[in-house]
Protein backbone atom coordinates (compact mmCIF):
# COMPACT_ATOMS: atom_id res chain seq x y z
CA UNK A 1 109.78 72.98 13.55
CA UNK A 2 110.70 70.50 11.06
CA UNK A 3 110.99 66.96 11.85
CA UNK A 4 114.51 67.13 11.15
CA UNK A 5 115.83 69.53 13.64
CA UNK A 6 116.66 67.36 16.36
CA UNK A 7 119.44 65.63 14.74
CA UNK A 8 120.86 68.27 12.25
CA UNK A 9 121.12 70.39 15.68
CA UNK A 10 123.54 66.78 16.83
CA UNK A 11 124.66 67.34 13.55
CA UNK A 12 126.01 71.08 13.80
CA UNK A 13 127.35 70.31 17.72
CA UNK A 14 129.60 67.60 15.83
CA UNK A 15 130.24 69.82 13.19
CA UNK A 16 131.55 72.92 15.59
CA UNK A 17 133.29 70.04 17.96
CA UNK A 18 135.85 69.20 15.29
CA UNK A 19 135.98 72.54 13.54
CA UNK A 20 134.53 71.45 10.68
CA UNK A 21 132.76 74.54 8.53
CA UNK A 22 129.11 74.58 7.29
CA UNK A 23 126.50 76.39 6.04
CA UNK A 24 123.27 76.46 7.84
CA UNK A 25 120.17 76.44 5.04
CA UNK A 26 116.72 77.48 6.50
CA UNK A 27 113.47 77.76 4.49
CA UNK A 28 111.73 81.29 5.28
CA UNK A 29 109.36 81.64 2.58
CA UNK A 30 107.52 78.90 0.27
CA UNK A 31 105.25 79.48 -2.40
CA UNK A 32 103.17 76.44 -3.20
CA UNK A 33 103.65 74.29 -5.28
CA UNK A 34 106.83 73.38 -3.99
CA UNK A 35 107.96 70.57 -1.96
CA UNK A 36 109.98 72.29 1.24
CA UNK A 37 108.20 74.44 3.69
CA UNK A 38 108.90 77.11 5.90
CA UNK A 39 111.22 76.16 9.01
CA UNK A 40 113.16 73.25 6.69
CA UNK A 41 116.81 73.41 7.23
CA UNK A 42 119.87 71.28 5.45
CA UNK A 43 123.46 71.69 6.10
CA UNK A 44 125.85 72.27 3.23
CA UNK A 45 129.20 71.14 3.80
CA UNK A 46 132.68 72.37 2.45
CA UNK A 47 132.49 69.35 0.05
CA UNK A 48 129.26 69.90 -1.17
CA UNK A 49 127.36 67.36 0.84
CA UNK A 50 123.84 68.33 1.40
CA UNK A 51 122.56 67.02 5.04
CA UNK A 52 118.70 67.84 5.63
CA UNK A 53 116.00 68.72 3.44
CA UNK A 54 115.48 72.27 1.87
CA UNK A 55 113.89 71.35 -1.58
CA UNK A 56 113.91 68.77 -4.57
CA UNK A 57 117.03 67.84 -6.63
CA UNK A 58 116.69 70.95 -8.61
CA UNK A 59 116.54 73.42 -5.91
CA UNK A 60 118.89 71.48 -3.68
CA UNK A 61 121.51 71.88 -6.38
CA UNK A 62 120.72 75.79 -6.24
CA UNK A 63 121.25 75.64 -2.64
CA UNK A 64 124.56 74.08 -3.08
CA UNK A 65 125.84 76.63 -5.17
CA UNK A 66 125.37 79.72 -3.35
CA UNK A 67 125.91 78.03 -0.01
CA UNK A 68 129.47 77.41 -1.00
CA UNK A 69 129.46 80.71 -1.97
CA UNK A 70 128.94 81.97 1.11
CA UNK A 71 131.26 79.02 3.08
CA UNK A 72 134.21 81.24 1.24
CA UNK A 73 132.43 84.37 1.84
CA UNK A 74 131.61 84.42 5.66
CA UNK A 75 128.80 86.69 4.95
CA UNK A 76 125.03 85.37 5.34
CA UNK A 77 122.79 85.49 2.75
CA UNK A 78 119.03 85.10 1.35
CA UNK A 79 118.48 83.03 -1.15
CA UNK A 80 115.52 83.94 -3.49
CA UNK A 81 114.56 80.78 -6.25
CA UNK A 82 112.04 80.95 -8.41
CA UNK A 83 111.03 79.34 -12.15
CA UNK A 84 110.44 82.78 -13.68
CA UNK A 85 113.34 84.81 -15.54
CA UNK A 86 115.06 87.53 -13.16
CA UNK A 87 114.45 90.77 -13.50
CA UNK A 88 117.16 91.61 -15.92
CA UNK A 89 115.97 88.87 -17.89
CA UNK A 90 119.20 87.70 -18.73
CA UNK A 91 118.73 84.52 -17.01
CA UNK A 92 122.21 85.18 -14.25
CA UNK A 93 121.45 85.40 -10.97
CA UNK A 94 120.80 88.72 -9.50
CA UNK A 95 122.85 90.28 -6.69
CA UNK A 96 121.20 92.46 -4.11
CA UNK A 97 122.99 93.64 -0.90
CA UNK A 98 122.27 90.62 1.08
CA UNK A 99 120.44 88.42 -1.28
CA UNK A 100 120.45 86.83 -4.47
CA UNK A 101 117.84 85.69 -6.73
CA UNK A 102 118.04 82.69 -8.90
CA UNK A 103 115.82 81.66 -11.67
CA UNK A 104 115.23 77.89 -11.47
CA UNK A 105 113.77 76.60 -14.48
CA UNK A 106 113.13 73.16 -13.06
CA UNK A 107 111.34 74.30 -10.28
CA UNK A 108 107.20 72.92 -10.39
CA UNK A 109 106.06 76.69 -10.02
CA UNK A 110 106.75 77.13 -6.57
CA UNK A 111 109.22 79.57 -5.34
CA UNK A 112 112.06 79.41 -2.40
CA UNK A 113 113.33 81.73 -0.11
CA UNK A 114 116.28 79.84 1.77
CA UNK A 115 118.32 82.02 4.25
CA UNK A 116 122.01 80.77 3.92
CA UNK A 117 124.10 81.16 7.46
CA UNK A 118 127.53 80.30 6.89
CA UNK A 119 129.15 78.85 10.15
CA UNK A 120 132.85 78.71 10.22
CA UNK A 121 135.01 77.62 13.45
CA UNK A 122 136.48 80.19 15.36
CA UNK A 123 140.34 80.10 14.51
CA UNK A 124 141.97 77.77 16.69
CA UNK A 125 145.62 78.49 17.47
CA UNK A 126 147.90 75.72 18.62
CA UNK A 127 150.76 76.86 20.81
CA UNK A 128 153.51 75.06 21.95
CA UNK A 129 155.68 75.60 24.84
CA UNK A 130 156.05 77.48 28.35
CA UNK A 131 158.06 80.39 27.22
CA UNK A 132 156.88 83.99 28.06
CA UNK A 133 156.05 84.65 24.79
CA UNK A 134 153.78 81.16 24.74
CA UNK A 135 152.17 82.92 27.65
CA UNK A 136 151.42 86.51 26.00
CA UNK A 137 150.10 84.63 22.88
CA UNK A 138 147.98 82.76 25.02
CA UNK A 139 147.03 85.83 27.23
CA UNK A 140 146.58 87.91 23.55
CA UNK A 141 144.33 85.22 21.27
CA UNK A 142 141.22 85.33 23.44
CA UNK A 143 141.01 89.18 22.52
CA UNK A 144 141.20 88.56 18.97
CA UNK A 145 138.47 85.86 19.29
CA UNK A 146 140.78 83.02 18.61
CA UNK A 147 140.64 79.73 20.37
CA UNK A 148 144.22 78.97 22.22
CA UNK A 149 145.53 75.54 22.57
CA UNK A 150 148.21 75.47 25.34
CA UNK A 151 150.94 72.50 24.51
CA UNK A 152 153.26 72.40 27.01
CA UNK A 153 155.35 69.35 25.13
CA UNK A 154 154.85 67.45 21.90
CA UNK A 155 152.76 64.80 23.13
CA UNK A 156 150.52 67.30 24.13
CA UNK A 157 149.40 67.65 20.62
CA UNK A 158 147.52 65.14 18.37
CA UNK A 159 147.16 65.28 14.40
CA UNK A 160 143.27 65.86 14.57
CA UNK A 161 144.28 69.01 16.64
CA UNK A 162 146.56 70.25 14.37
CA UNK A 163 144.25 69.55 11.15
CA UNK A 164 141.41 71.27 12.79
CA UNK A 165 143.83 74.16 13.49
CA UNK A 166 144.66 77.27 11.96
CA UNK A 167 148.26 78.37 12.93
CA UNK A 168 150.55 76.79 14.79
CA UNK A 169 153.26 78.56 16.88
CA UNK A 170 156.23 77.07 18.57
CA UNK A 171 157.80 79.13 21.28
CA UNK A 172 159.42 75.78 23.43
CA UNK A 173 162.85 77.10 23.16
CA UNK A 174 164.69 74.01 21.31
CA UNK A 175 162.33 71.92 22.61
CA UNK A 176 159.86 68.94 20.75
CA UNK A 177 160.03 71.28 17.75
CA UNK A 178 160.77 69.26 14.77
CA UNK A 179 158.14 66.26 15.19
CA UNK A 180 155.42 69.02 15.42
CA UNK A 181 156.80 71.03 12.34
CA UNK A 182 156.41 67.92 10.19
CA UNK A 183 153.19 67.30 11.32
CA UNK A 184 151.89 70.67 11.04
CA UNK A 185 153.10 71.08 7.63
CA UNK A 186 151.61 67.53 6.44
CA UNK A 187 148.14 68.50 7.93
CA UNK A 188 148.03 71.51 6.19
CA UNK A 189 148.09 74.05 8.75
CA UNK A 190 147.66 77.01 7.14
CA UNK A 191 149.86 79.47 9.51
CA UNK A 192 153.19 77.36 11.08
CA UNK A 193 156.17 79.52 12.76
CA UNK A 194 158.95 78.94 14.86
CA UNK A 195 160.14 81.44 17.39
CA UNK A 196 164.09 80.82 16.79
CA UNK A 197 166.70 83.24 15.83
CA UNK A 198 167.39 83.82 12.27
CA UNK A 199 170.30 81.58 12.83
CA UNK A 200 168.88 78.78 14.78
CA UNK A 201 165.64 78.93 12.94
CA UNK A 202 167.50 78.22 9.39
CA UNK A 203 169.25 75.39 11.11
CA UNK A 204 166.04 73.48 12.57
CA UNK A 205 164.41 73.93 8.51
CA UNK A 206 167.61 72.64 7.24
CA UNK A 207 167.47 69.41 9.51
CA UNK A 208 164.01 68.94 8.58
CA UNK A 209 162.82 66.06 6.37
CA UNK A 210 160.66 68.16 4.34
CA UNK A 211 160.79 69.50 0.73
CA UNK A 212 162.36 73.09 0.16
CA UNK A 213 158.39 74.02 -0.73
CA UNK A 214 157.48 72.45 2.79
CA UNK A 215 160.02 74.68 4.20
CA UNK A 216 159.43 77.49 2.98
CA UNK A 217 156.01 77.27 4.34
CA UNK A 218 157.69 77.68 8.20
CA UNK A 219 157.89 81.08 9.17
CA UNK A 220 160.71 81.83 11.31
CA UNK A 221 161.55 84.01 12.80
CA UNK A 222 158.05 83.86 13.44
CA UNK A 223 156.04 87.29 13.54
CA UNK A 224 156.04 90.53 11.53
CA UNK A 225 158.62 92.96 11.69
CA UNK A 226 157.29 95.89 14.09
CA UNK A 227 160.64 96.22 15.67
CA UNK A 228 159.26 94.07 18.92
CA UNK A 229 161.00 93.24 21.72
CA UNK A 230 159.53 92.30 24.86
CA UNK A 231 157.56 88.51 24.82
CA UNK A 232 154.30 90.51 24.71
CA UNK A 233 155.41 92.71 21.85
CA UNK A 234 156.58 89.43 20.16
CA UNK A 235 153.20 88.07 20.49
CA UNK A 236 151.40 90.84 18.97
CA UNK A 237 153.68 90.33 16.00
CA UNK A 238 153.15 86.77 15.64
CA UNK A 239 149.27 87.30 15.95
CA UNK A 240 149.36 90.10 13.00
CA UNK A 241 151.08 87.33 11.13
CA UNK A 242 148.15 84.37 11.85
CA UNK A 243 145.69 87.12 11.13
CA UNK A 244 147.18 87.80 7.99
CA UNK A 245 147.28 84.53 6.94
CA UNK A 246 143.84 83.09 8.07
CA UNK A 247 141.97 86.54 6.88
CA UNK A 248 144.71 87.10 3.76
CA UNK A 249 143.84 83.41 2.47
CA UNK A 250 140.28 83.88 2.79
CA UNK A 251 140.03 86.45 0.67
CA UNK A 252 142.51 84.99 -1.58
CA UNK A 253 140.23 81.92 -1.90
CA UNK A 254 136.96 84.14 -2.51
CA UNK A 255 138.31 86.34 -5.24
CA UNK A 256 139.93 82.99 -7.05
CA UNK A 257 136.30 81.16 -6.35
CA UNK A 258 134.35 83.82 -8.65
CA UNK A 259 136.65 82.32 -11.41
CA UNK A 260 134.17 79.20 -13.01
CA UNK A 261 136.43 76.76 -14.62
CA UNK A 262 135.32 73.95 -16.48
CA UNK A 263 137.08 70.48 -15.54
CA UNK A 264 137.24 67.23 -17.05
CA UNK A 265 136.64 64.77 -14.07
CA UNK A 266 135.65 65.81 -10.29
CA UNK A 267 137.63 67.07 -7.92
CA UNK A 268 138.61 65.38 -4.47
CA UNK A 269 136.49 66.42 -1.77
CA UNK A 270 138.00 66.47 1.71
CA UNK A 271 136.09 67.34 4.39
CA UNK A 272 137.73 70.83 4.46
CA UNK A 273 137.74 74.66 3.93
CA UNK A 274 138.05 75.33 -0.12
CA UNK A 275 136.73 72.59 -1.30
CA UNK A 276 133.51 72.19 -3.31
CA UNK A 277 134.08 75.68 -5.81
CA UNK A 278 134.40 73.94 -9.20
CA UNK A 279 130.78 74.11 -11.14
CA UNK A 280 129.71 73.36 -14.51
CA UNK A 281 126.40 74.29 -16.21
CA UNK A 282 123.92 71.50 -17.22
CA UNK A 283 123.64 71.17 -20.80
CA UNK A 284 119.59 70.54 -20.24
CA UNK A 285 118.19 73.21 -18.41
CA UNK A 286 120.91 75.54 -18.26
CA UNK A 287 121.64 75.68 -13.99
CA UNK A 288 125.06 76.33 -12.52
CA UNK A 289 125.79 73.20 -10.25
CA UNK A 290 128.16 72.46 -7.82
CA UNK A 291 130.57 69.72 -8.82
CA UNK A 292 131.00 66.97 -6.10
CA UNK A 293 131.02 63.52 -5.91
CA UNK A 294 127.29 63.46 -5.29
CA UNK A 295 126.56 65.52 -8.28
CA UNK A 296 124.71 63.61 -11.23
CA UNK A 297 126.83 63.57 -14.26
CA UNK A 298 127.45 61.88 -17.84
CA UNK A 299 130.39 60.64 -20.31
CA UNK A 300 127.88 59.66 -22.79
CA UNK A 301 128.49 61.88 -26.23
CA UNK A 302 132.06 62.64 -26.43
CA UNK A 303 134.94 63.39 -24.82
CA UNK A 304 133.68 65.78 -22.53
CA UNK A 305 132.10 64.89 -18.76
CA UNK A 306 128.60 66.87 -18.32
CA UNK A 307 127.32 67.35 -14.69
CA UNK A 308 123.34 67.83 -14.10
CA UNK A 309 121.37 69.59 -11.24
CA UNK A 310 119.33 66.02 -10.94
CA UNK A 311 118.63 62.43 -12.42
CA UNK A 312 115.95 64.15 -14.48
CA UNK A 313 118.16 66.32 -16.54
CA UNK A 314 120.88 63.68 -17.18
CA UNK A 315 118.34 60.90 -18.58
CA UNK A 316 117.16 63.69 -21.20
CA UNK A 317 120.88 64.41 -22.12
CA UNK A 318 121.28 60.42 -22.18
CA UNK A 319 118.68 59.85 -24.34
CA UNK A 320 119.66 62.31 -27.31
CA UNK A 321 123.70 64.03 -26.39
CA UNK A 322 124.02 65.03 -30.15
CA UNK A 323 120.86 67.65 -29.79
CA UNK A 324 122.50 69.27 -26.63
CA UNK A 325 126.17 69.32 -28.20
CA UNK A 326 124.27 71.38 -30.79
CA UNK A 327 122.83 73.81 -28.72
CA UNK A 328 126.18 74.57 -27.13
CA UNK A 329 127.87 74.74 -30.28
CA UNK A 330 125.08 77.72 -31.26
C-alpha cells in the first residue's frame, strides 16, 4: 500500500463528514518508465485540487480531466494513458464502455492505468418541523437512500447543514419558516419548498427579503401534483420533487459539461458540486487540461490567457509565443 494511504483515508472520512464530493484515483497498472506505481491513489476534488500522488504534472493533469468527468457523471471509470497515438489515430481520447484511453504525449514512455471512483454524498434532506407530513418524509427518505435531517425549530439548523444539503423542506406549519428560507436560498440549496397553501405560501414569498429570482426558486406548494392527500401521500410528492431536482440537475450539469468553452481568465472554485468543468488545450503539446487555480498558465503573447498541463510546457510557450500562435492559426 502506498505510503500515502493513511492520511488520504483521514482525508476521504473528512471529505464524506461534510458532504463534500470526490473522486477516488487509484493506480492499477504501470508500465515502467513512469513515476507512479501500482496501489498510488490521489483525490480529485470538485475544484480541481489534486490531493495524493497518481503521476507527474503531465499525467496528473490527465487525471484531472476525466476525474471531473466522472464527479458530474457518477459512473466509475478506467483510465488508460499512454504516449502513443490511440487507436483511431486521431489523437481524441477513446471511449470504451467503462474506460477511456488517453494519449499523453508528455508522458517519459511509461503508461497509466488509473481507476477513477467517483464518490458523491448521499443526498441529505433537511426537514423542518413536527407535522405529520415532516414525519412521513422522514419515515419515506431512508427508502430512497437519502439522509434525513429532523429540525424540529429553526435553531435546530445551522448554515454548514444547509450548504452541505440537498433539499430543504419546511412542513412547521407557520412556524420559523422565513429565517430558514433565506438561508436556504443564500446557500444554494438546490431543492427548497414550503408546505403552505397556495394562498399562504404566496404570502410568506411575498414577505420575504429576497429577489423575485430568489423566489421563484421556493417551491410551494411544495410537491408534485399526483392529486395527494393524506401527509404520507404528500410526502411521496414532495420526494418525486427532490428527486427530480437532485437527479434532473445532474444530468443537466453532465450534458452542459461535454460543451468545452474557452474562457479568458479562471473561474472561481468553491469547494462544491459543478465546479472545475472549464478546460483549455495547451498550445505546446496539445493536452486538454482542467482549468483551476492550480493550473499553470500564461498572458505572455497577446491578448489571450493559455493554460498548460505543467511548468514544462509553459516555459517552452514563454520562451517563443509567436511560433505557437502560428501553429494555431494553421
Amino acid at each position: 500500500m502506498s505510503p500515502s494511504a493513511p492520511p488520504l483515508e483521514a482525508r476521504m472520512a473528512e471529505l464524506t463528514g461534510r458532504h463534500v464530493p470526490f473522486v477516488k484515483a487509484t493506480v492499477v497498472r504501470a508500465r515502467r518508465p513512469a513515476s507512479a506505481r501500482p496501489g498510488d491513489t490521489a483525490l480529485v476534488l470538485a475544484d480541481g485540487r489534486v490531493e495524493g500522488f497518481v503521476g507527474g504534472a503531465c499525467a496528473e493533469a490527465t487525471v484531472r480531466v476525466q476525474a471531473l468527468r466522472t464527479l458530474r457523471s457518477g459512473e466509475s471509470l478506467l483510465l488508460r494513458i499512454s504516449p502513443e497515438e490511440t487507436a483511431d489515430g486521431t489523437g481524441e481520447p477513446v471511449v470504451e464502455e467503462g474506460a477511456v484511453s488517453v494519449a499523453n504525449p508528455c508522458l517519459s514512455g511509461g503508461e497509466l492505468e488509473i481507476f477513477l471512483e467517483p464518490l458523491r454524498p448521499v443526498p441529505r434532506v433537511v426537514v423542518l418541523g413536527e407535522s405529520p407530513i415532516a414525519r412521513a418524509l422522514a419515515a419515506f427518505g431512508p427508502v430512497l437512500g437519502y439522509e434525513i435531517m429532523e429540525a424540529a425549530g429553526a435553531d435546530g439548523i445551522t448554515p454548514e447543514e444547509l450548504a452541505g444539503s440537498q433539499a430543504l423542506v419546511i412542513a412547521s406549519h407557520g412556524r420559523g419558516e422565513e429565517p430558514v428560507l433565506v438561508s436556504a436560498v443564500r446557500a444554494g440549496v438546490p431543492y427548497i419548498g414550503l408546505v403552505a397553501s397556495p394562498r399562504r405560501g404566496a404570502a410568506v414569498l411575498d414577505a420575504l427579503p429576497l429577489g423575485a429570482e430568489d423566489r421563484a426558486r421556493i417551491h410551494t406548494p411544495a410537491g408534485l401534483w399526483i392529486g395527494a392527500r393524506t401527509p404520507g401521500e404528500i410526502a411521496v410528492s414532495i420526494l418525486a420533487e427532490v428527486i427530480h431536482a437532485v437527479r434532473g440537475r445532474s444530468v443537466e450539469v453532465e450534458v452542459e459539461a461535454e460543451v468545452e468553452v474557452e474562457v479568458e481568465a479562471p473561474p472561481e472554485t468553491p469547494e462544491s458540486p459543478g465546479t472545475g468543468s472549464v478546460t483549455a488545450v495547451d498550445p505546446v503539446c496539445g493536452m486538454t487540461v482542467s482549468v483551476a487555480d492550480s493550473t499553470p498558465y500564461s498572458d505572455e503573447g497577446g491578448d489571450e490567457r493559455r493554460w498548460f498541463c505543467c511548468a514544462g510546457c509553459r516555459a517552452a510557450y514563454e520562451k517563443d509565443p509567436a511560433r505557437y500562435a502560428k501553429a494555431d492559426a494553421s
